[in-house]
C-alpha atoms as a PDB file:
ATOM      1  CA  UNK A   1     174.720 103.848 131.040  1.00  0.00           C
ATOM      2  CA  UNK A   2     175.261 100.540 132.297  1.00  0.00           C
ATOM      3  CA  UNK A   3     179.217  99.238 132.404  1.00  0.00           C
ATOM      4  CA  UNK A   4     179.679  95.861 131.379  1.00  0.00           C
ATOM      5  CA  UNK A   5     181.750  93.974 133.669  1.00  0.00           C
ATOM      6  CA  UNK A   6     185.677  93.160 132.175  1.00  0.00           C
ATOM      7  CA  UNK A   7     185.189  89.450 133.070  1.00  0.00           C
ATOM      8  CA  UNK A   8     182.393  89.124 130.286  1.00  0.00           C
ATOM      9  CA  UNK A   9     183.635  90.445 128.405  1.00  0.00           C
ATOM     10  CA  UNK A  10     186.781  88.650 128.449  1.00  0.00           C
ATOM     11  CA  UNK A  11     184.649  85.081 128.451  1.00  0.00           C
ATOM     12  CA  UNK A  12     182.991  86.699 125.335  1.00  0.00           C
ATOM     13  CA  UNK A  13     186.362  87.555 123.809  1.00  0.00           C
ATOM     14  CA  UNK A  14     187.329  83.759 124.204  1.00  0.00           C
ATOM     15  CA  UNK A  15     184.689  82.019 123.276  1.00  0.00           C
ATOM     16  CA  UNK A  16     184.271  84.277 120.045  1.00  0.00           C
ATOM     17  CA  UNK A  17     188.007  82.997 119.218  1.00  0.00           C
ATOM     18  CA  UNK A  18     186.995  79.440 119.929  1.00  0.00           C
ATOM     19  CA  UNK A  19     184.207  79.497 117.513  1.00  0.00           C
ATOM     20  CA  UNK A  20     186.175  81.254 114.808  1.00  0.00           C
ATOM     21  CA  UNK A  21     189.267  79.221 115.098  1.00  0.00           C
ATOM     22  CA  UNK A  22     187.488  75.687 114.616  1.00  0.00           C
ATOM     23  CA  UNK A  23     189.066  73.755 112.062  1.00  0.00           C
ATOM     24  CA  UNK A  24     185.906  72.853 109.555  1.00  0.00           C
ATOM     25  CA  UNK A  25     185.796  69.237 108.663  1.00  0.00           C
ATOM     26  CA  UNK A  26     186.296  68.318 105.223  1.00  0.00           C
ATOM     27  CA  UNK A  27     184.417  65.983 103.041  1.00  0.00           C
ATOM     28  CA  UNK A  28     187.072  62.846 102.094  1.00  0.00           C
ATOM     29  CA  UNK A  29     186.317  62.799  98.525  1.00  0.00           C
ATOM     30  CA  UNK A  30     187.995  59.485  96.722  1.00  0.00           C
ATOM     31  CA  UNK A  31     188.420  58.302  93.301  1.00  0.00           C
ATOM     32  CA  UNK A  32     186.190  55.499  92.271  1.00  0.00           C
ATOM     33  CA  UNK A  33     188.562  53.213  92.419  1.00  0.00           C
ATOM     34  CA  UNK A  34     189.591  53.722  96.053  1.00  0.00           C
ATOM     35  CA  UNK A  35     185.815  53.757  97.215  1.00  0.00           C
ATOM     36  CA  UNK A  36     186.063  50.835  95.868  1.00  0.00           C
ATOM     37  CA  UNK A  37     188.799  49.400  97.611  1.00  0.00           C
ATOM     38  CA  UNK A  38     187.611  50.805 100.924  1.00  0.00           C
ATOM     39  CA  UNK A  39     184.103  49.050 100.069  1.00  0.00           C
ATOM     40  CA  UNK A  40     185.742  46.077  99.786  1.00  0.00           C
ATOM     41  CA  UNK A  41     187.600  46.456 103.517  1.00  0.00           C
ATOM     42  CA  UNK A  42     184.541  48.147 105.029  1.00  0.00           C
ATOM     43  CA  UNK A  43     181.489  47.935 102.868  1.00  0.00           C
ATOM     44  CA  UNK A  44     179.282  51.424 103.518  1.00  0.00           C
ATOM     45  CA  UNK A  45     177.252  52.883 101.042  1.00  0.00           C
ATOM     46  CA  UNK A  46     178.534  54.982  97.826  1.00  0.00           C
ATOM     47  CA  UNK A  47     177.639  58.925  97.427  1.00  0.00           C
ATOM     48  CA  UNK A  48     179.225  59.933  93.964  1.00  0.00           C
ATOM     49  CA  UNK A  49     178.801  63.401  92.683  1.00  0.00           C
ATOM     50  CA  UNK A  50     178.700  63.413  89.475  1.00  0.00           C
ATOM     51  CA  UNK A  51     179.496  67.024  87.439  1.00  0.00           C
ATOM     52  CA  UNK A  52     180.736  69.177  84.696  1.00  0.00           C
ATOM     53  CA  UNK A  53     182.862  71.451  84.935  1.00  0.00           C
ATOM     54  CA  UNK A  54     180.808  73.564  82.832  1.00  0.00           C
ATOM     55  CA  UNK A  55     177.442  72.753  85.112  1.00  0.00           C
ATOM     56  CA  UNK A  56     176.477  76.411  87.172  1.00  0.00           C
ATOM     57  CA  UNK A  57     174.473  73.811  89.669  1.00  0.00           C
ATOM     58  CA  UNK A  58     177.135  72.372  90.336  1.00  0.00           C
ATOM     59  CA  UNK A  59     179.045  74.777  91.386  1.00  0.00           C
ATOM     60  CA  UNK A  60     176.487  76.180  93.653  1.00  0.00           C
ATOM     61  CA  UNK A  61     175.467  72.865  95.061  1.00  0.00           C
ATOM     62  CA  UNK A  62     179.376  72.713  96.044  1.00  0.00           C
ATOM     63  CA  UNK A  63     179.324  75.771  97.735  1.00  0.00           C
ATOM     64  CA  UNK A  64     175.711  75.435  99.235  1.00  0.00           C
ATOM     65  CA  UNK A  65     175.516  71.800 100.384  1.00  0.00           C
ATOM     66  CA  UNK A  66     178.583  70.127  99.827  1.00  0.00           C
ATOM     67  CA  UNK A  67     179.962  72.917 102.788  1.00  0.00           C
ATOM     68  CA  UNK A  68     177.427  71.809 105.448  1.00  0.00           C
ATOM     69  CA  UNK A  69     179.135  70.908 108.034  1.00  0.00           C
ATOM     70  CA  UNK A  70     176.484  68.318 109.304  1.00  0.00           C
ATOM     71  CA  UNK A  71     176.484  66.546 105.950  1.00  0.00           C
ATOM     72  CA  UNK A  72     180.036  66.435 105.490  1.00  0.00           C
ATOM     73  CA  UNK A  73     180.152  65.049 109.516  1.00  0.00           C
ATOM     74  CA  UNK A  74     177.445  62.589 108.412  1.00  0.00           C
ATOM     75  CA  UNK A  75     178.979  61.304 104.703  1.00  0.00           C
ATOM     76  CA  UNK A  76     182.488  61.203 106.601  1.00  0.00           C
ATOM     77  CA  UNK A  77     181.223  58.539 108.753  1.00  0.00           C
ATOM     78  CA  UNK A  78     178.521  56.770 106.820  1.00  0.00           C
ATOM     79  CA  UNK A  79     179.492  56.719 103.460  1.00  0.00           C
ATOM     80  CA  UNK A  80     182.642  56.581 100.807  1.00  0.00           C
ATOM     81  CA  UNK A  81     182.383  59.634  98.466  1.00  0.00           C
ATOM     82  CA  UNK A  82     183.249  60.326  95.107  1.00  0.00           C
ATOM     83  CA  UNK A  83     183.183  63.470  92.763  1.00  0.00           C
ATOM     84  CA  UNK A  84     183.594  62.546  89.503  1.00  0.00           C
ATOM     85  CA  UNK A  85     183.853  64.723  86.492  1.00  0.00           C
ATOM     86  CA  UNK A  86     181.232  63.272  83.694  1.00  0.00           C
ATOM     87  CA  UNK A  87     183.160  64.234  80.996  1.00  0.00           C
ATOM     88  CA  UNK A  88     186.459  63.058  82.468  1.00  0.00           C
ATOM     89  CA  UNK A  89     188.620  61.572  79.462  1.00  0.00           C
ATOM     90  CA  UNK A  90     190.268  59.643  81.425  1.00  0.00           C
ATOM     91  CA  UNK A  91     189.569  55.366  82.046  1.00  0.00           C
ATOM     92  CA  UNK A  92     188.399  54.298  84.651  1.00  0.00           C
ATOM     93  CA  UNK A  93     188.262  50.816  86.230  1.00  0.00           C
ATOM     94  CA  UNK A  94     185.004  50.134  88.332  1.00  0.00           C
ATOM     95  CA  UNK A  95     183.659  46.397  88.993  1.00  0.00           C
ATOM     96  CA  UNK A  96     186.142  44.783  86.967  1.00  0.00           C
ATOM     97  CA  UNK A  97     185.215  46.232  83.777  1.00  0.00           C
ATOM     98  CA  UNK A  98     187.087  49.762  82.017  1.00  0.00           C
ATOM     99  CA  UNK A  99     185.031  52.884  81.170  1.00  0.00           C
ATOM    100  CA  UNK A 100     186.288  55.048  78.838  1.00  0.00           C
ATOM    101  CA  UNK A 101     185.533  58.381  77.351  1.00  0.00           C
ATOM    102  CA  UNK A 102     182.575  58.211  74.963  1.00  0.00           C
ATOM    103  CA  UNK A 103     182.770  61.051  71.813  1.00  0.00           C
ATOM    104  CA  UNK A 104     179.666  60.126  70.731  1.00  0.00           C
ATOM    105  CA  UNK A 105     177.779  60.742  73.401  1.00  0.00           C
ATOM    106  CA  UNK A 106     180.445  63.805  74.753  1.00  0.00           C
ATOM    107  CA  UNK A 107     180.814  61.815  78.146  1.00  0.00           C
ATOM    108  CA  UNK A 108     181.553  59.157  79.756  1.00  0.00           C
ATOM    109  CA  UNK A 109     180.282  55.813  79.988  1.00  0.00           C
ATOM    110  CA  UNK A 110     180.763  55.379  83.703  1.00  0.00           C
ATOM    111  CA  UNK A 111     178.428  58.167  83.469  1.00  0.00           C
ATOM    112  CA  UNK A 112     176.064  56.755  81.506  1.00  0.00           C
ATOM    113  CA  UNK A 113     176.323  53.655  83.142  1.00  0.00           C
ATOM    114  CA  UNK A 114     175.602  55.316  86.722  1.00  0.00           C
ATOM    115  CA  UNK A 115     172.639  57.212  85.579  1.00  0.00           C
ATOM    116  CA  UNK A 116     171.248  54.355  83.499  1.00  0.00           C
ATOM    117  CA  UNK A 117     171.682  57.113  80.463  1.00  0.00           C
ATOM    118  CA  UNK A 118     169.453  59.540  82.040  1.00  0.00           C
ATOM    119  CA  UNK A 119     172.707  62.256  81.962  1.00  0.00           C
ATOM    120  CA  UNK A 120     171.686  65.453  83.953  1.00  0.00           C
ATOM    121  CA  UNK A 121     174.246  67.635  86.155  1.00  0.00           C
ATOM    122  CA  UNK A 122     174.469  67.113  88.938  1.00  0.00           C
ATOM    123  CA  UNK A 123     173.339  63.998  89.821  1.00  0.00           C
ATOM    124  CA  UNK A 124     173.799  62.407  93.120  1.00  0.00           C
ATOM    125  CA  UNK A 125     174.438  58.943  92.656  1.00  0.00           C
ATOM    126  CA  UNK A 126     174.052  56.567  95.860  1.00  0.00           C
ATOM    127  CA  UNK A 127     175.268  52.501  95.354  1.00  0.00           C
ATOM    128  CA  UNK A 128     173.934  50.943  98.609  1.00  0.00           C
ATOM    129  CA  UNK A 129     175.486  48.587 100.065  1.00  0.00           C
ATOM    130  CA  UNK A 130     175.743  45.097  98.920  1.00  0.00           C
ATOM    131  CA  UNK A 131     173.822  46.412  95.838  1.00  0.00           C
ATOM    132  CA  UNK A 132     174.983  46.444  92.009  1.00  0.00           C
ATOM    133  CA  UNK A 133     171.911  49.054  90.774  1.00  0.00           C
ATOM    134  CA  UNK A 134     172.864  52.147  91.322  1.00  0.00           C
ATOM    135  CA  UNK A 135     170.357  55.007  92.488  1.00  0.00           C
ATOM    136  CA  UNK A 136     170.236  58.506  90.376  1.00  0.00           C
ATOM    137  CA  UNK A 137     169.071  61.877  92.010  1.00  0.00           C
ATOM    138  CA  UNK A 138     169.199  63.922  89.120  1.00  0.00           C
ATOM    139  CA  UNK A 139     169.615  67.940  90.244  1.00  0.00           C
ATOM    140  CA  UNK A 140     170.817  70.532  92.476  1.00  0.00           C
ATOM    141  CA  UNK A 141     169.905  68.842  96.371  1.00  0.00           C
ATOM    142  CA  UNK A 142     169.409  71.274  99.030  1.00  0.00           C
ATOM    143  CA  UNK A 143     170.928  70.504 102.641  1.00  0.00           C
ATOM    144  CA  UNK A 144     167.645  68.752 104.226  1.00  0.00           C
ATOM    145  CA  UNK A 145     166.773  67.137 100.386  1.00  0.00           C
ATOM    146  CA  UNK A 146     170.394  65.517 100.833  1.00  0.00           C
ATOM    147  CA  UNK A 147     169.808  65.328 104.989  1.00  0.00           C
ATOM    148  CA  UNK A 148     166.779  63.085 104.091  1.00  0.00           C
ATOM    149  CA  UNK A 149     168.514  60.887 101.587  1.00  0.00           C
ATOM    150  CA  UNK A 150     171.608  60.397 102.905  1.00  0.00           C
ATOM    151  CA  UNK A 151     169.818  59.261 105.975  1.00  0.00           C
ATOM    152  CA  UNK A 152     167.519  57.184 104.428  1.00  0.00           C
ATOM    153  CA  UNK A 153     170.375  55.141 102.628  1.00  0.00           C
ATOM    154  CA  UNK A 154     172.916  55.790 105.876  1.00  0.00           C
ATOM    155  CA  UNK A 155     170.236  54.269 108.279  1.00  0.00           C
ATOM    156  CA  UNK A 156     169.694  50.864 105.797  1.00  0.00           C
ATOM    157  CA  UNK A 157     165.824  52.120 105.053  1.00  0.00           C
ATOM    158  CA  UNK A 158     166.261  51.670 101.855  1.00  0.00           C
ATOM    159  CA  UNK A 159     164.891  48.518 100.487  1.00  0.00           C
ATOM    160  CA  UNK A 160     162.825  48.055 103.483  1.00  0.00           C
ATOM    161  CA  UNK A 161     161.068  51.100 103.645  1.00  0.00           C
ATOM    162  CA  UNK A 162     159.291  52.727 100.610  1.00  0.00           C
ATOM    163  CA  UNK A 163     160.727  56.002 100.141  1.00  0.00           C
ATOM    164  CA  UNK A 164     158.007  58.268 100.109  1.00  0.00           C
ATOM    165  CA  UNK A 165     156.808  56.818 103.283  1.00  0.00           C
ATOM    166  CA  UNK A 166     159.919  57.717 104.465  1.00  0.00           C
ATOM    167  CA  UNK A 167     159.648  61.205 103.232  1.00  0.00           C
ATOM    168  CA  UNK A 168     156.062  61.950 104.529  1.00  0.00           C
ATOM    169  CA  UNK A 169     157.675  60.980 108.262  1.00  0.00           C
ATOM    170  CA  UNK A 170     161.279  63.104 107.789  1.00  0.00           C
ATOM    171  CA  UNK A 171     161.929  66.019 109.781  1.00  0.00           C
ATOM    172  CA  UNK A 172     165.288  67.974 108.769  1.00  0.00           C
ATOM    173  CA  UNK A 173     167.774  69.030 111.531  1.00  0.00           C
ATOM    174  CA  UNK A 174     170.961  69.868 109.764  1.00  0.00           C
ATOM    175  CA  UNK A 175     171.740  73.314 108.684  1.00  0.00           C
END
């Protein structure tokens, strides 16, 4: 049997305690109306999350891809998010105009508004910047599905290049 020498395993002892004791980076989630604040200061795209709290997809796109730590690195620096609860009952000022809770329709209008009434949780919702139209990914997004959007609106290709031309050229890298 082969002895492994102390100083190795020392240097593996350390380095294993390193790795463990990273502090994970959080994702810096605001309300609308301080994204919209901050836009106003330092205009970067919008990411809103927009969920249920009844939505199962949700939950699991929380846990799956809302805990990469190469997205959250990425939206941290790139973008101002928002998660905001569809069927919230409380107003909410966006724009200069109040959204309120809609009975009718068992959500909200900011909801509706954002998703051009095409409700479905989740739904990512990006606002570029210097843009009033807001873009709906309706769905639970994978890590490299939201790698390649995020990028595509992060890296101002959108409105210059198509997106599915940008798609057939993508290659993932976070994990």
């Amino acid at each position: 049997m082969q002895k492994v020498p102390i100083f190795s395993v020392i240097l593996f002892l350390l380095f294993s305690s390193f790795q463990l004791n990273t502090p994970k980076e959080k994702l810096q989630w605001l309300s609308l109306e301080e994204a919209e604040q901050k836009i106003k200061q330092e205009p970067r795209p919008l990411l809103i999350d927009l969920y249920t709290d009844w939505c199962g997809w949700c939950k699991v796109m929380d846990r799956k891809t809302y805990s990469s730590q190469d997205l959250i690195k990425y939206l941290n620096e790139k973008f101002y998010v928002v998660k905001l609860n569809a069927e919230s009952k409380k107003d909410i000022t966006w724009k200069g105009k109040v959204y309120s809770f809609n009975p009718a329709y068992k959500t909200h209008d900011i909801a509706i508004a954002l998703t051009n009434g095409e409700l479905a949780y989740p739904s990512t919702v990006i606002v570029p910047v210097d843009e009033d139209i807001p873009q709906a990914i309706s769905g639970m997004l994978e890590v490299k599905e939201m790698e390649m959007i995020t990028k595509y609106f992060g890296e101002k290709k959108y409105g210059k290049v198509a997106f599915d031309d940008y798609a057939k050229t993508f290659r993932p890298s976070w994990k």
